[in-house]
N, C-alpha and C. Protein backbone atom coordinates (compact mmCIF):
# COMPACT_ATOMS: atom_id res chain seq x y z
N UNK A 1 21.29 -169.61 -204.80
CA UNK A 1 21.24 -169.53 -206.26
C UNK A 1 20.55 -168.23 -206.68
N UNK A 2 21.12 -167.85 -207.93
CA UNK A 2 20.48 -166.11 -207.83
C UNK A 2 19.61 -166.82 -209.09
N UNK A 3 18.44 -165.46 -209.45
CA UNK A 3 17.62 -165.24 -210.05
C UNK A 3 18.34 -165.32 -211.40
N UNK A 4 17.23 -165.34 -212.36
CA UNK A 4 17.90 -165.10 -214.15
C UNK A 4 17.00 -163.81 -214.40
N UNK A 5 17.63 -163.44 -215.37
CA UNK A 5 16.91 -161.99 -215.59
C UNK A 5 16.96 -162.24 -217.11
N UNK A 6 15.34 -162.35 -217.53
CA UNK A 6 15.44 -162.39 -219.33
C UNK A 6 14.34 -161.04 -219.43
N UNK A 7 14.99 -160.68 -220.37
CA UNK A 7 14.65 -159.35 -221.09
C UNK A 7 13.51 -159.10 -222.39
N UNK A 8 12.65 -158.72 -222.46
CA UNK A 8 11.63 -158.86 -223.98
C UNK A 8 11.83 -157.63 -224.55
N UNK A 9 12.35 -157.00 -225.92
CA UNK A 9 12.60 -156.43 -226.43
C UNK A 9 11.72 -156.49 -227.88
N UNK A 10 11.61 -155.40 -228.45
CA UNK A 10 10.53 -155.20 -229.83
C UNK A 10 10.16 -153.95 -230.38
N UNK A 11 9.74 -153.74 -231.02
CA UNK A 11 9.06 -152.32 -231.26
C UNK A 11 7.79 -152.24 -230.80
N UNK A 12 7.00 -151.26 -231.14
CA UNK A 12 5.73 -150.54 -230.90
C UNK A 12 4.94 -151.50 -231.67
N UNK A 13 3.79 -152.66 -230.79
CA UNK A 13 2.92 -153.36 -232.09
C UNK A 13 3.52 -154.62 -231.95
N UNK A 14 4.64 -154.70 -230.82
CA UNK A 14 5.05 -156.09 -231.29
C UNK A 14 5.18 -157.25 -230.44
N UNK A 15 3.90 -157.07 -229.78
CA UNK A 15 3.25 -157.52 -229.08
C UNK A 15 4.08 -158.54 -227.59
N UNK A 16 5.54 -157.93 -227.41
CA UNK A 16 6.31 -158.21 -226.39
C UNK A 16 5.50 -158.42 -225.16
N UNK A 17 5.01 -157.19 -224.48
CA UNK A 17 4.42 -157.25 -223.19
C UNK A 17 3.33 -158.49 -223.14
N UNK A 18 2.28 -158.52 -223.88
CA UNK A 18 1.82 -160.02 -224.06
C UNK A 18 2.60 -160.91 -223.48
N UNK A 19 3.82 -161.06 -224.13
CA UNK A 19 4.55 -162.46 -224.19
C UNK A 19 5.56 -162.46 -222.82
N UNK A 20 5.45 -161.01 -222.57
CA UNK A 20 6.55 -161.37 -221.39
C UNK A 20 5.62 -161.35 -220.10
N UNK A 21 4.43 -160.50 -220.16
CA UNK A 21 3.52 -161.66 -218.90
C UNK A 21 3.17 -162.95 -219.14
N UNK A 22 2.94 -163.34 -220.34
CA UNK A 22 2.65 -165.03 -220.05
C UNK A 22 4.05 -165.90 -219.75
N UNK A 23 5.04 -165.40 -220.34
CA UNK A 23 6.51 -166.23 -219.82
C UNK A 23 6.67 -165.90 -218.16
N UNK A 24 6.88 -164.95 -217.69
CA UNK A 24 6.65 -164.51 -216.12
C UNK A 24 5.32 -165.20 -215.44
N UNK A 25 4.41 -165.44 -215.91
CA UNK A 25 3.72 -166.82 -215.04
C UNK A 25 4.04 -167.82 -215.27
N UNK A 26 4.37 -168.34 -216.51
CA UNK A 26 5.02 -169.76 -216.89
C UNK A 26 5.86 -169.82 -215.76
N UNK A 27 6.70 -169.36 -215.23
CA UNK A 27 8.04 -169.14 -214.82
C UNK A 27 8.28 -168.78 -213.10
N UNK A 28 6.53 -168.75 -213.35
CA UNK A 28 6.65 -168.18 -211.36
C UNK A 28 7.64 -166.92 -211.02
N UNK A 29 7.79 -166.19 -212.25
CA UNK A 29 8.99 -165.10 -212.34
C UNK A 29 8.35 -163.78 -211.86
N UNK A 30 8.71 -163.07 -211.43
CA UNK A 30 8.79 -161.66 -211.35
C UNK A 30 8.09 -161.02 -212.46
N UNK A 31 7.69 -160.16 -212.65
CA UNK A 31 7.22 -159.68 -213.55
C UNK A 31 7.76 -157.71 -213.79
N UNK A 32 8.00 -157.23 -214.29
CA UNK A 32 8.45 -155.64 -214.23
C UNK A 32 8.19 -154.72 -215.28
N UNK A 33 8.70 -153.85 -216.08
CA UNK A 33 9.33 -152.97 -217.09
C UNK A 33 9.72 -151.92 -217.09
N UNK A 34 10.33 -151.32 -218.31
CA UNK A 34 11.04 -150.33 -218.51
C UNK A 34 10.26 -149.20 -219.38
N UNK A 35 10.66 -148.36 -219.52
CA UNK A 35 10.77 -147.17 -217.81
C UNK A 35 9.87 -146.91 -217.21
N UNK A 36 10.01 -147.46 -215.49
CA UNK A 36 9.30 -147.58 -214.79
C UNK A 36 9.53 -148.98 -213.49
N UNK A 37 8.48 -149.07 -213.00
CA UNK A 37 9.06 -150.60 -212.27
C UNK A 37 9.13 -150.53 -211.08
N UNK A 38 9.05 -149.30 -210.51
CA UNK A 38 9.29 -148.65 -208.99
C UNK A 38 8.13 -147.29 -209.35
N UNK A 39 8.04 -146.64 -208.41
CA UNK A 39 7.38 -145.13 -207.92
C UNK A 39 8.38 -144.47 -209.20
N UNK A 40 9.33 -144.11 -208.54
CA UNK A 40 10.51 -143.07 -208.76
C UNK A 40 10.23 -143.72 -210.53
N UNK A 41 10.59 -144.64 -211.13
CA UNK A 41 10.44 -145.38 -212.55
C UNK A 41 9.34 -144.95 -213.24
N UNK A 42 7.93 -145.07 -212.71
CA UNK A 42 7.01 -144.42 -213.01
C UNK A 42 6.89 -143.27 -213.31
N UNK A 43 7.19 -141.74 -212.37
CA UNK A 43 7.00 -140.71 -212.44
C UNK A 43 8.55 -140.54 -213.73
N UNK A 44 9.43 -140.86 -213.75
CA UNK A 44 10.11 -140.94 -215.10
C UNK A 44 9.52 -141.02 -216.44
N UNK A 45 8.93 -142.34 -216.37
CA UNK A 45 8.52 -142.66 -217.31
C UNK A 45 7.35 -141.45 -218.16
N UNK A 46 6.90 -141.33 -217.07
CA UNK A 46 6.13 -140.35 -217.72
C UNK A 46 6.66 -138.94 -218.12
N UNK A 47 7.60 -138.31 -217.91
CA UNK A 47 8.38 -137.28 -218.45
C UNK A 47 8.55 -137.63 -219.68
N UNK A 48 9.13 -139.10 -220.47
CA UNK A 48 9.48 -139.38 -220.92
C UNK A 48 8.29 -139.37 -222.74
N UNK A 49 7.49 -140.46 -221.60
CA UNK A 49 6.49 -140.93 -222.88
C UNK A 49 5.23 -139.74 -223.28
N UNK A 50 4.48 -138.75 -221.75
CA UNK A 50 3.74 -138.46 -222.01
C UNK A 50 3.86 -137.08 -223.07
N UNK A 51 2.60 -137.49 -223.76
CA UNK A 51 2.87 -136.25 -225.33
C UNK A 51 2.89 -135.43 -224.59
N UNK A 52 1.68 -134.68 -223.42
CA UNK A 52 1.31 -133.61 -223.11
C UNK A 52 2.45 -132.53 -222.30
N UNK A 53 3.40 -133.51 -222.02
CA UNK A 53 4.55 -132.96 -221.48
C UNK A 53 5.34 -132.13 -222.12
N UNK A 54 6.25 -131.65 -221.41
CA UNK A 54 7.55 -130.78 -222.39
C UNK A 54 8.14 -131.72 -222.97
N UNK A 55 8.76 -131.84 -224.12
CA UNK A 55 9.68 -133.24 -224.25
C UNK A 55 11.25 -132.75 -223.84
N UNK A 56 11.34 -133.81 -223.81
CA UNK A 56 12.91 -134.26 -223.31
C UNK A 56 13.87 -133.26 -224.12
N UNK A 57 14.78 -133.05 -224.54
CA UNK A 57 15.88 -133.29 -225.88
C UNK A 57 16.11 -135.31 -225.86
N UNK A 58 16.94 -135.35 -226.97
CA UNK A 58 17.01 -136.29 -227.01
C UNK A 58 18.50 -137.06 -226.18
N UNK A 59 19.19 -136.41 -225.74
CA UNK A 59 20.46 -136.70 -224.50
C UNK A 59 19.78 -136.79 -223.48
N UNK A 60 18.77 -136.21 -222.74
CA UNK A 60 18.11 -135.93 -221.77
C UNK A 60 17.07 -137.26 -221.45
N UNK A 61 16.59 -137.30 -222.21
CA UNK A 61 15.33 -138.50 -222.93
C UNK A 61 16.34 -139.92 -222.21
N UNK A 62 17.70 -140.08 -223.08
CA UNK A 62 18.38 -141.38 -222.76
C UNK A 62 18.95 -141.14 -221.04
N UNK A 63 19.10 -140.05 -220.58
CA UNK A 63 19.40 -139.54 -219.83
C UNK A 63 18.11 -140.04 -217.86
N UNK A 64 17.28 -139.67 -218.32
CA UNK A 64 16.08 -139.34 -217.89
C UNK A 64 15.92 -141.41 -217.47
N UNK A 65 15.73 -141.91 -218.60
CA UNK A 65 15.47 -143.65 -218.99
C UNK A 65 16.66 -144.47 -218.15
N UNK A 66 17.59 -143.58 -218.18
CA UNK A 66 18.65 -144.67 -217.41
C UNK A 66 19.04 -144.08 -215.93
N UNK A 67 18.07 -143.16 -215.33
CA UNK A 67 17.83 -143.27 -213.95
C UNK A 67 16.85 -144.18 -213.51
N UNK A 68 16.11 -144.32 -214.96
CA UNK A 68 14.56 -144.96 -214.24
C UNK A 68 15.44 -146.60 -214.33
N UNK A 69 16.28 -146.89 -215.03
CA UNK A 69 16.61 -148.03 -215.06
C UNK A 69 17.42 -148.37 -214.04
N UNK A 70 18.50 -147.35 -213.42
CA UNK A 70 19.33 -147.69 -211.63
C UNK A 70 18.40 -147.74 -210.83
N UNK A 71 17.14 -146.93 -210.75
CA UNK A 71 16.51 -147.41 -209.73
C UNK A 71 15.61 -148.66 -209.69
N UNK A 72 15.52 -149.36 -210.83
CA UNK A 72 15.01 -150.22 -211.15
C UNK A 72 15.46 -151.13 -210.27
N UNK A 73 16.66 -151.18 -210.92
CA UNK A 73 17.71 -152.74 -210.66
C UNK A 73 18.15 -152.30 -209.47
N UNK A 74 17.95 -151.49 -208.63
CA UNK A 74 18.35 -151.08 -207.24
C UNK A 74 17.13 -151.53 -206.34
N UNK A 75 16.29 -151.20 -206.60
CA UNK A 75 14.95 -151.73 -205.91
C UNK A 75 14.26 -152.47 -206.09
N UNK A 76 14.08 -153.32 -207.46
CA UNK A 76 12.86 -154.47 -207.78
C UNK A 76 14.37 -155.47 -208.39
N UNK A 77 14.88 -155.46 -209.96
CA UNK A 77 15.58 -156.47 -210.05
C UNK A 77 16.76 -156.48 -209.34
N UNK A 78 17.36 -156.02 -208.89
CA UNK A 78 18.71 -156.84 -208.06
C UNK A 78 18.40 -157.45 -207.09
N UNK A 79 17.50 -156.81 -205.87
CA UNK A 79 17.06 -157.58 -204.94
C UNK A 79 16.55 -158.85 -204.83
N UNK A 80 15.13 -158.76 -206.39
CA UNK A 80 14.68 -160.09 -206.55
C UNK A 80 16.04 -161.02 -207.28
N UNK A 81 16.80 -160.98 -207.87
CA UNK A 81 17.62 -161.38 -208.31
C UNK A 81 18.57 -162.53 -206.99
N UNK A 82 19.02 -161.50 -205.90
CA UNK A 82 19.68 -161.97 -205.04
C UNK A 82 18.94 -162.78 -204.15
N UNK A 83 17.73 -162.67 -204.00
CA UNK A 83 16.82 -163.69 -203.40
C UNK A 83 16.47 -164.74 -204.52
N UNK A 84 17.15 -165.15 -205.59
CA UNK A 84 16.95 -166.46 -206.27
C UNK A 84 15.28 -166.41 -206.62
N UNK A 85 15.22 -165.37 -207.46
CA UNK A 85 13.58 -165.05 -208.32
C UNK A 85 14.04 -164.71 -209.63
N UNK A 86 13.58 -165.76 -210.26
CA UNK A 86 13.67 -165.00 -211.79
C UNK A 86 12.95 -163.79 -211.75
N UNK A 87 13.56 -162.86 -213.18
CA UNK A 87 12.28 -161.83 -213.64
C UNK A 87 12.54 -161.43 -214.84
N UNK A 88 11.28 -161.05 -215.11
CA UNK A 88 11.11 -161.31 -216.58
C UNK A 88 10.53 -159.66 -216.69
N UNK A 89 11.42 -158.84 -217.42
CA UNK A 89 11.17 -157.38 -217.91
C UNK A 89 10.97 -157.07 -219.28
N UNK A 90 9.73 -156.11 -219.06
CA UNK A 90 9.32 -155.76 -220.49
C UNK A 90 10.37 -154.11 -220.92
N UNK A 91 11.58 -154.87 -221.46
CA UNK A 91 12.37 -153.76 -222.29
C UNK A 91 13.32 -153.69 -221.12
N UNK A 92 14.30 -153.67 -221.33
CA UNK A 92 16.08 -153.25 -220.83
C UNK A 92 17.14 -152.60 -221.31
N UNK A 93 18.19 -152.87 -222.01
CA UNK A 93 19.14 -152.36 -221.82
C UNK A 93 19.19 -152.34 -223.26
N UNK A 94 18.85 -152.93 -223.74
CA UNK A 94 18.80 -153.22 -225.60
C UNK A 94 17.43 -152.03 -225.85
N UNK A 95 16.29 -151.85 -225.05
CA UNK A 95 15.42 -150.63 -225.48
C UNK A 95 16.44 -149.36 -225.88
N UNK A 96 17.41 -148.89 -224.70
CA UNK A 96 17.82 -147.81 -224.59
C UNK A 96 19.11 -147.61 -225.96
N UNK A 97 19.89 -148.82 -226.56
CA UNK A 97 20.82 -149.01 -227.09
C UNK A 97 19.82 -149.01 -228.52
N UNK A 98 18.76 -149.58 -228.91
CA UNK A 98 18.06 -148.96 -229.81
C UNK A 98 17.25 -147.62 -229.91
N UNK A 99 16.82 -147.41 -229.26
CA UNK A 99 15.30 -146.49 -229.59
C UNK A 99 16.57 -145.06 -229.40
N UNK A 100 17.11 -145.07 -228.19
CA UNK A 100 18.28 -143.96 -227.95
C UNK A 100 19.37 -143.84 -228.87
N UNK A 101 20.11 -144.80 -228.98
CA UNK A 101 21.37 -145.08 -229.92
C UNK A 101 21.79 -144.57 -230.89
N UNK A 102 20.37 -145.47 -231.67
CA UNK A 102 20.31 -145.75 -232.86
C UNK A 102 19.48 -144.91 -233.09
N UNK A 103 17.90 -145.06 -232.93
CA UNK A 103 17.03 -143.97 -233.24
C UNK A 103 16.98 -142.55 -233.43
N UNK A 104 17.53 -142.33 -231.95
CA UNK A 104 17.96 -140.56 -231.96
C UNK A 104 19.43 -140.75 -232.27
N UNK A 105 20.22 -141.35 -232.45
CA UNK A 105 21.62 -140.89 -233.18
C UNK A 105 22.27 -140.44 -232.15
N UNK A 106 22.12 -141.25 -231.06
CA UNK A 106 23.61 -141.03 -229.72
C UNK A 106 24.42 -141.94 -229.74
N UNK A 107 24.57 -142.64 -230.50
CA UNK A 107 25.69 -143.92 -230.46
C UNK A 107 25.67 -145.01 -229.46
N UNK A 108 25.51 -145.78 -230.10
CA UNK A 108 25.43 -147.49 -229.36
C UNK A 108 26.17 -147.22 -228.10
N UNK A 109 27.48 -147.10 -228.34
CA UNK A 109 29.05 -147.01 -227.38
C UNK A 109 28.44 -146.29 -226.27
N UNK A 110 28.12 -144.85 -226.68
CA UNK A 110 27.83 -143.97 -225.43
C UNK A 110 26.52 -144.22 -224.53
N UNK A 111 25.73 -145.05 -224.92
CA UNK A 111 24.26 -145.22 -224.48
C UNK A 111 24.57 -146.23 -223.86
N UNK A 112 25.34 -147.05 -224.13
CA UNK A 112 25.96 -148.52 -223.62
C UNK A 112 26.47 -148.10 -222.42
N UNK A 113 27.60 -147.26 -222.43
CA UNK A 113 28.11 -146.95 -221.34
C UNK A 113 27.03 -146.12 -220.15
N UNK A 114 26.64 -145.55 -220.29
CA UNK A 114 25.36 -144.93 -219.44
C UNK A 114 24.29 -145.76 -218.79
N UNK A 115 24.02 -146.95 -219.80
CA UNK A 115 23.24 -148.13 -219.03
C UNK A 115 24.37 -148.75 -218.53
N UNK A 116 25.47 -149.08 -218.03
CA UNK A 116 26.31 -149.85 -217.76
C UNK A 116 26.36 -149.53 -216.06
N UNK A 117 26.38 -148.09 -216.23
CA UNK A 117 26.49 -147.15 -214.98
C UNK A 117 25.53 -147.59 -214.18
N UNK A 118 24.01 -147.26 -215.14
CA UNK A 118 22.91 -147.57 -214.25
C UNK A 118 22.61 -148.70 -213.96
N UNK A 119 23.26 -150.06 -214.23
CA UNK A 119 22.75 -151.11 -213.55
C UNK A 119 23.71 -151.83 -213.00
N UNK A 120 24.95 -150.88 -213.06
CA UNK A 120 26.29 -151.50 -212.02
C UNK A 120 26.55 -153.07 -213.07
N UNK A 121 26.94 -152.87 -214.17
CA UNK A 121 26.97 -154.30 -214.96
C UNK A 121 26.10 -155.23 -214.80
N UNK A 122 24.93 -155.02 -214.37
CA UNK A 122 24.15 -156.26 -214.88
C UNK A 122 23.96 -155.92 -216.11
N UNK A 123 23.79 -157.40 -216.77
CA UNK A 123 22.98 -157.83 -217.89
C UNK A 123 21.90 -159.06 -218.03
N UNK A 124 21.00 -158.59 -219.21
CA UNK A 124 20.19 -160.01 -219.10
C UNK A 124 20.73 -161.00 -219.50
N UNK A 125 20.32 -162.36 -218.83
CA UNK A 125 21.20 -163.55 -218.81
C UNK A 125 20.18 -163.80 -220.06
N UNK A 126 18.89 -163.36 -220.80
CA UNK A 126 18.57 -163.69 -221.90
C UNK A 126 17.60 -162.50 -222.50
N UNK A 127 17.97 -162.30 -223.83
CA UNK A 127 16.73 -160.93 -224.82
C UNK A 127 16.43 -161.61 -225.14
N UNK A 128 14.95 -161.37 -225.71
CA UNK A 128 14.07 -161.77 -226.52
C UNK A 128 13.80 -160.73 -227.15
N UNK A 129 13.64 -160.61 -228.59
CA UNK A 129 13.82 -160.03 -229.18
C UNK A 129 12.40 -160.14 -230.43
N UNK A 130 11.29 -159.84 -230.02
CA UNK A 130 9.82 -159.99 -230.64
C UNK A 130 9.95 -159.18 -232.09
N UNK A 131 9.82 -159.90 -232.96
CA UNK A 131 10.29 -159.14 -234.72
C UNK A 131 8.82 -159.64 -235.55
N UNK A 132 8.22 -158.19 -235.79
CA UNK A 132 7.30 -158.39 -236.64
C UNK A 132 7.34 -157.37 -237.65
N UNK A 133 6.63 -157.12 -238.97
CA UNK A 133 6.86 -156.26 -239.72
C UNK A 133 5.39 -155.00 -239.41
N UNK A 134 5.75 -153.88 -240.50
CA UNK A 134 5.79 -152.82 -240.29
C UNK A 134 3.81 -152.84 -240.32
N UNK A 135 3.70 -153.24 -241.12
CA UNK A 135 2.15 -153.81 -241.22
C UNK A 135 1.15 -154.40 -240.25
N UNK A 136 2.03 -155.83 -239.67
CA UNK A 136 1.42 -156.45 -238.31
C UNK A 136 1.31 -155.30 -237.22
N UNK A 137 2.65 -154.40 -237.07
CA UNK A 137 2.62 -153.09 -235.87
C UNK A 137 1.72 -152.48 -236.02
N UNK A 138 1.38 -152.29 -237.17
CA UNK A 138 0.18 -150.88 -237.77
C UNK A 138 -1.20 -151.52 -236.79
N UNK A 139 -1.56 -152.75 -237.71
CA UNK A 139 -2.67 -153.42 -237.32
C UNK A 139 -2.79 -153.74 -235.57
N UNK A 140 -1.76 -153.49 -235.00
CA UNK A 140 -1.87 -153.71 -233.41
C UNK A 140 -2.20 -152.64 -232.57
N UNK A 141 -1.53 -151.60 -233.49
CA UNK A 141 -1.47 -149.94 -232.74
C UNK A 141 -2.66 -149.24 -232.51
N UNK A 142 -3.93 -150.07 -232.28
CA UNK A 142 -5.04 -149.23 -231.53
C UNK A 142 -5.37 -148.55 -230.86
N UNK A 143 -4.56 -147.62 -230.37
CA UNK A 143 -4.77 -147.21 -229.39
C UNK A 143 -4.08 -145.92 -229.21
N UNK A 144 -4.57 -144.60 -227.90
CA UNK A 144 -3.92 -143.52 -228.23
C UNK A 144 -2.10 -143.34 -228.07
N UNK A 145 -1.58 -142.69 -229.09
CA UNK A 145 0.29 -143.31 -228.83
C UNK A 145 0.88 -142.20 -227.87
N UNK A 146 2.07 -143.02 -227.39
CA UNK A 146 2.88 -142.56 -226.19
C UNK A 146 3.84 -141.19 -227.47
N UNK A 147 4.75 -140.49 -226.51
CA UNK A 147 5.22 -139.89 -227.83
C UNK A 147 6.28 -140.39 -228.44
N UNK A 148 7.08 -141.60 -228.03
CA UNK A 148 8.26 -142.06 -228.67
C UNK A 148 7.47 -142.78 -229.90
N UNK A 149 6.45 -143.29 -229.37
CA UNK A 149 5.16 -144.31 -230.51
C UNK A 149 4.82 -143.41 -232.01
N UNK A 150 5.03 -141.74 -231.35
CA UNK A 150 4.24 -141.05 -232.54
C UNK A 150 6.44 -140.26 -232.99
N UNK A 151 6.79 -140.69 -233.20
CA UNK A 151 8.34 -140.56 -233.62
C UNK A 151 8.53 -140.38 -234.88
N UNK A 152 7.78 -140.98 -235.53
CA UNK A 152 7.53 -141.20 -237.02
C UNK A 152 8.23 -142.72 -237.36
N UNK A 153 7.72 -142.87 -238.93
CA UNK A 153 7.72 -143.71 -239.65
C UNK A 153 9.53 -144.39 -239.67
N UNK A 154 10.46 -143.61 -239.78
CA UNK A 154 11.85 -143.33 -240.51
C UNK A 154 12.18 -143.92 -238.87
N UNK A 155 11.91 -143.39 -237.42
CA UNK A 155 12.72 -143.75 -236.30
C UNK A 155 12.43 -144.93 -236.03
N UNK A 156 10.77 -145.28 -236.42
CA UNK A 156 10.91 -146.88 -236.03
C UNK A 156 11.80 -147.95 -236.78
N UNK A 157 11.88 -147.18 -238.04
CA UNK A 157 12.64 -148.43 -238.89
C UNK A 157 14.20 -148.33 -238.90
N UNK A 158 14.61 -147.56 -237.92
CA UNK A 158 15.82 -147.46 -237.38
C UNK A 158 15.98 -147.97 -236.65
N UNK A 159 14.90 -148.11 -235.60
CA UNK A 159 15.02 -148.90 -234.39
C UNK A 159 15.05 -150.56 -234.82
N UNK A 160 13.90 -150.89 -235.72
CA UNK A 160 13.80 -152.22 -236.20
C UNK A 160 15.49 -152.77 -236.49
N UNK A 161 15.82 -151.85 -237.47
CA UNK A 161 17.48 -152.38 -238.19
C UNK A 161 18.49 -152.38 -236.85
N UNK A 162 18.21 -151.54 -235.98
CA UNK A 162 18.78 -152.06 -234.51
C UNK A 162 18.97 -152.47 -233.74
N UNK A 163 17.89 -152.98 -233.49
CA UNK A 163 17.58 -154.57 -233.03
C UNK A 163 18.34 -155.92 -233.60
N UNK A 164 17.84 -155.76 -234.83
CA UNK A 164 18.80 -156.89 -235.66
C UNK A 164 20.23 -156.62 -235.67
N UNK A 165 20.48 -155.71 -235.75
CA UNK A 165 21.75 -155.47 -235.74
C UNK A 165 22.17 -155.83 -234.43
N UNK A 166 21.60 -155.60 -233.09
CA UNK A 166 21.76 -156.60 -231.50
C UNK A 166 22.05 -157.64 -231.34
N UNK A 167 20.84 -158.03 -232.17
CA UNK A 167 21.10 -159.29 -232.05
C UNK A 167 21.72 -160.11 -232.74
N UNK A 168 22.06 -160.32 -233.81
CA UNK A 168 23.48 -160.66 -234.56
C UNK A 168 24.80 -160.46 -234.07
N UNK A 169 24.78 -159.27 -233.74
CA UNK A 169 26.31 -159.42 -232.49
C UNK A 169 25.94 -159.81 -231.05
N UNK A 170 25.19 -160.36 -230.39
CA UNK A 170 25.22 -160.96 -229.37
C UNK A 170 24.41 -162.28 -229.36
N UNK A 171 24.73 -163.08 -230.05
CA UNK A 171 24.01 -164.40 -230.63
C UNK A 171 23.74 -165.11 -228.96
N UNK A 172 24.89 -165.15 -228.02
CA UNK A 172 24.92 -165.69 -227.06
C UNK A 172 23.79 -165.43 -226.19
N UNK A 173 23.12 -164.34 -226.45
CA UNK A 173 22.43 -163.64 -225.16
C UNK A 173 20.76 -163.29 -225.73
N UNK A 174 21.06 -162.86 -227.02
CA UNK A 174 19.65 -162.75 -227.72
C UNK A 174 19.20 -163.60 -228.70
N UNK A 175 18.12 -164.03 -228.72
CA UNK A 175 17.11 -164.88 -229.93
C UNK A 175 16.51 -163.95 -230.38
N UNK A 176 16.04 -164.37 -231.89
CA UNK A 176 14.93 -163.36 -232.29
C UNK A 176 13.90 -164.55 -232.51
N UNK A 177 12.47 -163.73 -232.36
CA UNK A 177 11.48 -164.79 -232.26
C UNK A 177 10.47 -163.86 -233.22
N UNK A 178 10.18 -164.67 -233.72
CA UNK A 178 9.33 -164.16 -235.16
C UNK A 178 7.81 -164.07 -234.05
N UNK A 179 7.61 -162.57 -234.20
CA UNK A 179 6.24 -162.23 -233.55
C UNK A 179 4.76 -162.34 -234.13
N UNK A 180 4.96 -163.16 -235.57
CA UNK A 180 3.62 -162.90 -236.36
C UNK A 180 2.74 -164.18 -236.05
N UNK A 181 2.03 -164.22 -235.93
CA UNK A 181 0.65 -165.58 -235.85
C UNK A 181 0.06 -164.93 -234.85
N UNK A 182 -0.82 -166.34 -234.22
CA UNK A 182 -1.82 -165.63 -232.92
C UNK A 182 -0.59 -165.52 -231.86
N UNK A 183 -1.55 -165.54 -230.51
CA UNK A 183 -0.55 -165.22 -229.07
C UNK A 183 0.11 -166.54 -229.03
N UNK A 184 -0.77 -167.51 -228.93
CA UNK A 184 -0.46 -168.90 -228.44
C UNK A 184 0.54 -169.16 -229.48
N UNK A 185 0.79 -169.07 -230.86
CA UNK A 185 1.97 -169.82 -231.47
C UNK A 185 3.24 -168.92 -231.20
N UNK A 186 3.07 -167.50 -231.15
CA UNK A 186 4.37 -167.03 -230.62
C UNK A 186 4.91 -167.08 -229.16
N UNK A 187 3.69 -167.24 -228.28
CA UNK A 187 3.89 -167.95 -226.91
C UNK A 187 5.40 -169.16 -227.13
N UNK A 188 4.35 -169.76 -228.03
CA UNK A 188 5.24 -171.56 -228.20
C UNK A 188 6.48 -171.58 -228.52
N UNK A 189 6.95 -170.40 -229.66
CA UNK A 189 8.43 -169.69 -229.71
C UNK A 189 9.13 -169.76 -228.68
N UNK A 190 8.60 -168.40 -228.05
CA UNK A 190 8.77 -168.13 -227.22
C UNK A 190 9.59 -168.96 -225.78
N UNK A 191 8.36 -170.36 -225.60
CA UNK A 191 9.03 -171.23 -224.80
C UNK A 191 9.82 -172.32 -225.15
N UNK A 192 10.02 -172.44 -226.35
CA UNK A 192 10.71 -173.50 -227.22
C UNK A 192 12.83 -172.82 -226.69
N UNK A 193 12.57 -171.28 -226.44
CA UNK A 193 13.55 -170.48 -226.84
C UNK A 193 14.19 -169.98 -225.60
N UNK A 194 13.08 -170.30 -224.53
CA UNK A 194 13.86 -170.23 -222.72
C UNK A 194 14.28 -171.77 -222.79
N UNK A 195 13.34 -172.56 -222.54
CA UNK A 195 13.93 -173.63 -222.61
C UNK A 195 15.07 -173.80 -223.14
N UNK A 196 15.61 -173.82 -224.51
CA UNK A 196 16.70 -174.21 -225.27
C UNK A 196 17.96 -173.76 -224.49
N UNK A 197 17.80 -172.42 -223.79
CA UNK A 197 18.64 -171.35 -223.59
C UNK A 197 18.79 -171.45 -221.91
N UNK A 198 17.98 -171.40 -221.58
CA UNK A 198 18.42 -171.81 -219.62
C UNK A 198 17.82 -172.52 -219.04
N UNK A 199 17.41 -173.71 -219.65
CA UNK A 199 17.37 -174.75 -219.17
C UNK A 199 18.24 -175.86 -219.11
C-alpha cells in the first residue's frame, strides 16, 4: 500500500507549517517542505529566498523551485511514498502555481507544466489550503522576512486570490480551512478535514 501525500498551502503569516507539523505527528507521517527537503533542496532554496543574494529573475525563481521540487520527490517523497509512509509537506505544487503563476505573472498553464515535469505526475492526494486575512498575517510576521515575504503588499494579494481561485477548481483535492483562532481550534479543522477526506 503506498503512502498519501497531503500538501499545506497558505501565504506568509498563515500559520501552515504549525499545522502541518502537528498533522505529520498526528499521522506518524513524514514530515518535509518546499523548497528544500533534501541537501541539493536546501542550497536552492536559499538562492531563492535569501535577500542577501542576487535575485533570481522571475522565470528563473520558478525555474530554480522546481528543481528543488524533482529532487524532492526523487529522494524524500517518492521513496517514502513507495514504502507505504504518509507525508505531510509544507507547500507543493499549488506554492509554485500561485506565488510563480499568478504572483509573478507566468501563467498557471506554464508553471503547471514545469511542476508536472518535476515530479513525474505526482500529485497531492490532499491541499490544505490555510486562509487567513491580511491583518492576522501582519500580526504573525515577526520576524526578519525571506525575500518573496518582502514582495510587497499587491503580490501577496495576488497570491491570496490564487489560492482561492485553486481551490474552487479543484474541490476534489483541496479544502480551505479558515486559519484564524488559536493553534488548537485550527488544528481541529484541520483534522475534522483529513479525516472527512482519506479516511
Amino acid at each position: 500500500m503506498t503512502g498519501r501525500l497531503v500538501a499545506f498551502e497558505g501565504g506568509e503569516g498563515s500559520g501552515k507549517s504549525t499545522q502541518a507539523r502537528r498533522l505529520a505527528d498526528h499521522l506518524g507521517a513524514l514530515l518535509t517542505r518546499e523548497p528544500g527537503g533534501t541537501l541539493l533542496g536546501e542550497q536552492l532554496r536559499a538562492l531563492v529566498l535569501d535577500p542577501e543574494r542576487e535575485a533570481p529573475s522571475d522565470r528563473a525563481e520558478a525555474l530554480i523551485i522546481a528543481a528543488a521540487r524533482a529532487q524532492h520527490v526523487a529522494e524524500v517523497v517518492g521513496p517514502a511514498l513507495a514504502a507505504g509512509t504518509d507525508v505531510v509537506t509544507d507547500r507543493f505544487i499549488g506554492s509554485s502555481l500561485a506565488y510563480q503563476g499568478i504572483g509573478r505573472g507566468l501563467g498557471v498553464a506554464e508553471v503547471a507544466a514545469v511542476s508536472a515535469f518535476a515530479t513525474n505526475g505526482l500529485e497531492a492526494d490532499l491541499t490544505l489550503f490555510i486562509e487567513v486575512d491580511e491583518a492576522t498575517a501582519a500580526e504573525r510576521m515577526n520576524r526578519s522576512l525571506d525575500r518573496i515575504e518582502q514582495a510587497g503588499q499587491g503580490f501577496h494579494r495576488r497570491v491570496a486570490e490564487a489560492y482561492q481561485t485553486l481551490a474552487d477548481a479543484n474541490p476534489d483535492r483541496w479544502v480551505v480551512i479558515d486559519g484564524v483562532g488559536t493553534v488548537d481550534e485550527v488544528t481541529a479543522r484541520v483534522m475534522a478535514a483529513v479525516v472527512d477526506r482519506l479516511s
